[in-house]
Protein backbone atom coordinates (compact mmCIF):
# COMPACT_ATOMS: atom_id res chain seq x y z
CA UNK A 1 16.13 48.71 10.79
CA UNK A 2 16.96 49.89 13.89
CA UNK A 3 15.06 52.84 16.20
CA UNK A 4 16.86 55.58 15.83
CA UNK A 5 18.38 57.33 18.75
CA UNK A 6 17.29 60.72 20.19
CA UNK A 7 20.14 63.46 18.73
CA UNK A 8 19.69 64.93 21.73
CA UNK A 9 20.44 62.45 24.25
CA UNK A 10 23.09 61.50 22.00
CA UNK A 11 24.83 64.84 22.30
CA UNK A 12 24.50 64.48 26.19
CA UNK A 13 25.97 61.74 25.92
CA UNK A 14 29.36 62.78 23.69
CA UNK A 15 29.60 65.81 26.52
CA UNK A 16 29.94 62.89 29.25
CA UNK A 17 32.30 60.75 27.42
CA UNK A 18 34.51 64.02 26.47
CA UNK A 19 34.43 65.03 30.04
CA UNK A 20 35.63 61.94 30.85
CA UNK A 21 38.28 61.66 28.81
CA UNK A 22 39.36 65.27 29.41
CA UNK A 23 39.04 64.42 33.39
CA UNK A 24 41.39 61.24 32.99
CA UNK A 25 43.95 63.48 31.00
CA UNK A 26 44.39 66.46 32.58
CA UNK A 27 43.77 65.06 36.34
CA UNK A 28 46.71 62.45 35.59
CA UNK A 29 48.91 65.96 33.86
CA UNK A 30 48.25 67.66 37.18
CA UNK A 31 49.43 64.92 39.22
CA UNK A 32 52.65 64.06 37.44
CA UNK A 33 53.25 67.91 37.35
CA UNK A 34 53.01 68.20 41.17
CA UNK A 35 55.08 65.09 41.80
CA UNK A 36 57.60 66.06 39.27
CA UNK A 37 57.72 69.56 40.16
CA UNK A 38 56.27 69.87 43.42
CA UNK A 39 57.51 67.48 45.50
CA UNK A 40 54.04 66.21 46.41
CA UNK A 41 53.45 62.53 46.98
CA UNK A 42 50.75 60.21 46.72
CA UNK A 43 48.88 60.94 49.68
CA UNK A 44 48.62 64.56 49.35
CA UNK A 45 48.02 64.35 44.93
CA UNK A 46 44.64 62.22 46.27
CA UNK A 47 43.73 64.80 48.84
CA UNK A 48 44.03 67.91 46.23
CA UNK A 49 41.32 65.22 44.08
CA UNK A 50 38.95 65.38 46.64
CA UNK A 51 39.69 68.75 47.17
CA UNK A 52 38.96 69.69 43.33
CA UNK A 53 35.54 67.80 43.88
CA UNK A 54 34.75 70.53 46.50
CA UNK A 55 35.20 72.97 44.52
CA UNK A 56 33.53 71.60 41.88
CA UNK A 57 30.12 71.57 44.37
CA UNK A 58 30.93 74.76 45.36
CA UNK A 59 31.04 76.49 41.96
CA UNK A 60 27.96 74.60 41.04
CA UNK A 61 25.78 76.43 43.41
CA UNK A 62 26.85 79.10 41.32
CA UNK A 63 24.83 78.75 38.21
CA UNK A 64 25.20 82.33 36.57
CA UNK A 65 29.25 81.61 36.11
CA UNK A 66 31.35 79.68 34.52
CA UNK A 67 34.22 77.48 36.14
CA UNK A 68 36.60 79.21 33.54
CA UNK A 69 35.32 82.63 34.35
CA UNK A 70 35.59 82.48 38.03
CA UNK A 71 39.14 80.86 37.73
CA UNK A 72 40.22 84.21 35.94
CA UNK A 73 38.57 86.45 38.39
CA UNK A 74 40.16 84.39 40.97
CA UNK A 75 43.42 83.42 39.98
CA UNK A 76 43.90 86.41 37.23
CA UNK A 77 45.07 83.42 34.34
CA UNK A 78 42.73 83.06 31.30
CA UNK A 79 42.14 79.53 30.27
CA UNK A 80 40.93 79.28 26.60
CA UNK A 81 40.35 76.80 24.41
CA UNK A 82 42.12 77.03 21.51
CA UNK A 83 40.29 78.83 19.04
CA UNK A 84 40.92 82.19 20.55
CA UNK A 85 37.79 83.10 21.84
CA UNK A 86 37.01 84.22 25.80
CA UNK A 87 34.67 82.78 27.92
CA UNK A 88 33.45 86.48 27.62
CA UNK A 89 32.16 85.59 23.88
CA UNK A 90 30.13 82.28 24.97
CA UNK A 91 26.95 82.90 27.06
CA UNK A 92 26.05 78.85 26.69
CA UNK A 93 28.84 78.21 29.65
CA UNK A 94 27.04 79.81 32.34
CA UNK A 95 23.41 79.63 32.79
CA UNK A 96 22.32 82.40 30.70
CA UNK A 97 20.41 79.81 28.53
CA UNK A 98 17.38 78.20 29.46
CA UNK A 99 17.93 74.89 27.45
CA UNK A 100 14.19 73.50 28.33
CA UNK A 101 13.71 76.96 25.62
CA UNK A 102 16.10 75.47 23.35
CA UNK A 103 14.90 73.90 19.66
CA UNK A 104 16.47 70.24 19.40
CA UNK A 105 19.30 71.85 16.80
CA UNK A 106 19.95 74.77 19.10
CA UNK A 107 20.24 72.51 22.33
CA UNK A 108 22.66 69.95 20.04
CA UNK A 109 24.97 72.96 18.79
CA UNK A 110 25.13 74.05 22.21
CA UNK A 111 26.25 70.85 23.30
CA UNK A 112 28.61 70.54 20.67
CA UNK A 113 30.38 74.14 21.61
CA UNK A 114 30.32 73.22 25.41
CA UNK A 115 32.65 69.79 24.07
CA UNK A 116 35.65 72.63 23.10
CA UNK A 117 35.41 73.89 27.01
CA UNK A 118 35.79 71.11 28.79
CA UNK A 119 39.35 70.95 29.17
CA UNK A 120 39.74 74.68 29.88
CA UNK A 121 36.52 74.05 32.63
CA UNK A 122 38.95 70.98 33.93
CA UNK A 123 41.86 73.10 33.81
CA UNK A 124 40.29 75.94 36.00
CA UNK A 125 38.90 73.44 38.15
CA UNK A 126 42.70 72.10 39.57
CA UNK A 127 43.97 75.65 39.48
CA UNK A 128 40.64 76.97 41.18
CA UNK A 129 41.17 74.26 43.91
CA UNK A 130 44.80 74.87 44.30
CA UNK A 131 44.00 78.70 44.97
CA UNK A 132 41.07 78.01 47.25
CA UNK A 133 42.57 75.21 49.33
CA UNK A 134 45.90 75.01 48.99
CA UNK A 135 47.04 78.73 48.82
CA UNK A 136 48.74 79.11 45.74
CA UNK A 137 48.33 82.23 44.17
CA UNK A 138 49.08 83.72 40.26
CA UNK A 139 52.52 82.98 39.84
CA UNK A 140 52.19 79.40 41.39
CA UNK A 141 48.83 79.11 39.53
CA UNK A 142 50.30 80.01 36.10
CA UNK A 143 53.51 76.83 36.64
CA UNK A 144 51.08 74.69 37.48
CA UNK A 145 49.23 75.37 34.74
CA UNK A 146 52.36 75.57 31.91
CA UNK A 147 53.75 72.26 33.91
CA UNK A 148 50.20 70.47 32.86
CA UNK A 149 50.07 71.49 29.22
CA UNK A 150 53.90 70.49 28.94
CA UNK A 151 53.02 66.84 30.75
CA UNK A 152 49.96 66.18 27.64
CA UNK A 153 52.15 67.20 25.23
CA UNK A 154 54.61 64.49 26.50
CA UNK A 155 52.22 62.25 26.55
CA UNK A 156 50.30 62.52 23.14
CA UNK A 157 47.24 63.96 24.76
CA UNK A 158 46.32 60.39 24.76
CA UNK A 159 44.51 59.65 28.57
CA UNK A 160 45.61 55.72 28.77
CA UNK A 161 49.08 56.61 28.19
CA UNK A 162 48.90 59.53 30.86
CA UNK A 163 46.86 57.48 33.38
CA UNK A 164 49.82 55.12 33.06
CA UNK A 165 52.50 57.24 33.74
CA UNK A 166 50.91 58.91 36.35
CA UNK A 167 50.48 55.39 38.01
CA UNK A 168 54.17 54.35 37.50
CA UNK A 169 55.39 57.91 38.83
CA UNK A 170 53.20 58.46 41.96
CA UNK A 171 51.58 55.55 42.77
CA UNK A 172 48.08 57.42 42.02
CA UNK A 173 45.60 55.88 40.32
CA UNK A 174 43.60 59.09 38.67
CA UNK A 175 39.37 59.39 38.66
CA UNK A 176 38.28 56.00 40.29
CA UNK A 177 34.94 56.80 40.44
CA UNK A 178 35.14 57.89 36.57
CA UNK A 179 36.57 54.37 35.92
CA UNK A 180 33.61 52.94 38.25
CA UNK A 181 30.89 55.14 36.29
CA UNK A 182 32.48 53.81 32.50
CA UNK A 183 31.78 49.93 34.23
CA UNK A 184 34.51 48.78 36.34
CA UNK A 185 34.54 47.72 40.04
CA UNK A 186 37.49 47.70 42.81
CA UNK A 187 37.74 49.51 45.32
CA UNK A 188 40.02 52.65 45.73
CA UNK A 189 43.44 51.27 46.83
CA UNK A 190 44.62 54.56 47.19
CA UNK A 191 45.54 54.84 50.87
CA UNK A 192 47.92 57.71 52.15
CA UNK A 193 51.81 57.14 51.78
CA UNK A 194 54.34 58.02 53.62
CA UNK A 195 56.08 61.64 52.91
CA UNK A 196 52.44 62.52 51.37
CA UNK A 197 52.95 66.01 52.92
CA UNK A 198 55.68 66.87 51.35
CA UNK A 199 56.54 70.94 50.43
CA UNK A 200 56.37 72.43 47.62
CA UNK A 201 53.59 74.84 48.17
């Protein structure tokens, strides 16, 4: 028989590979949306990636607020996630919980809730960095936003299928450095295009 695995590590490990697969979905949605929509090309879709990942740093020095929460304070649009409950209801997304307090089972059904907010935390990520660094404000925010759920419908929700659409549309190939982290090597091919400052902000 086997040694069985630590629950806990285990449920760190289904928040990773949920992130993941949220990050490869929505990421792709938000660049198809901006190419469709936007008139943005390849060049410029890469830069608003690395400009997402600044925001991300910057709203992790922040550890008494959520990424949803400061996207509505910022942007004015509430991101839930599905069930129709607020970030205002759910303490475990900011730092209001010590987990080195936590029992095992508390610290697992924590984990567990935080895997239903990872899209919306995605989701207010793009919008947050869009806001931030590339000006757009509510109205702007909200299309974006509307343009992204319409793109995963299209696509099934399914990553692989959005991943390759996004590839075939804009030439962008979406989260290299998640691909790197699941295993896979390459380097990022990605280089600027021409026209990748197009308008549409």
């Amino acid at each position: 028989m086997g040694r069985r695995r630590d629950p806990v590590r285990e449920a760190d490990e289904k928040l990773q590979r949920e992130g993941n697969r949220q990050a490869k979905l929505i990421h792709g949605a938000a660049a198809i949306a901006l190419y469709r929509h936007w008139g943005w090309r390849k060049g410029r879709i890469i830069k608003l990636f690395e400009l997402i990942e600044e925001v991300w740093n910057e709203c992790a020095g922040d550890i008494d607020h959520s990424m949803v929460e400061m996207c509505e304070k910022e942007t004015k649009i509430e991101i839930q996630c599905g069930d129709g409950k607020s970030w205002r209801d759910l303490h475990y997304l900011n730092s209001k919980v010590d987990p080195g307090k936590m029992t095992p089972a508390k610290y697992i059904y924590m984990r567990k809730q935080q895997m239903k907010w990872m899209a919306p935390q995605i989701t207010a990520g793009i919008l947050l960095a869009l806001h931030r660094k590339c000006g757009f404000g509510y109205e702007r925010c909200a299309r974006v936003y509307e343009q992204i759920a319409a793109i995963e419908e299209e696509c099934g929700w399914d990553p692989a299928r959005t991943l390759e659409t996004c590839l075939t549309e804009t030439g962008v190939r979406v989260l290299e450095k998640i691909k790197r982290a699941e295993g896979t090597n390459g380097k990022d091919k990605q280089a600027d295009d021409a026209g990748g400052n197009g308008s549409g902000v």
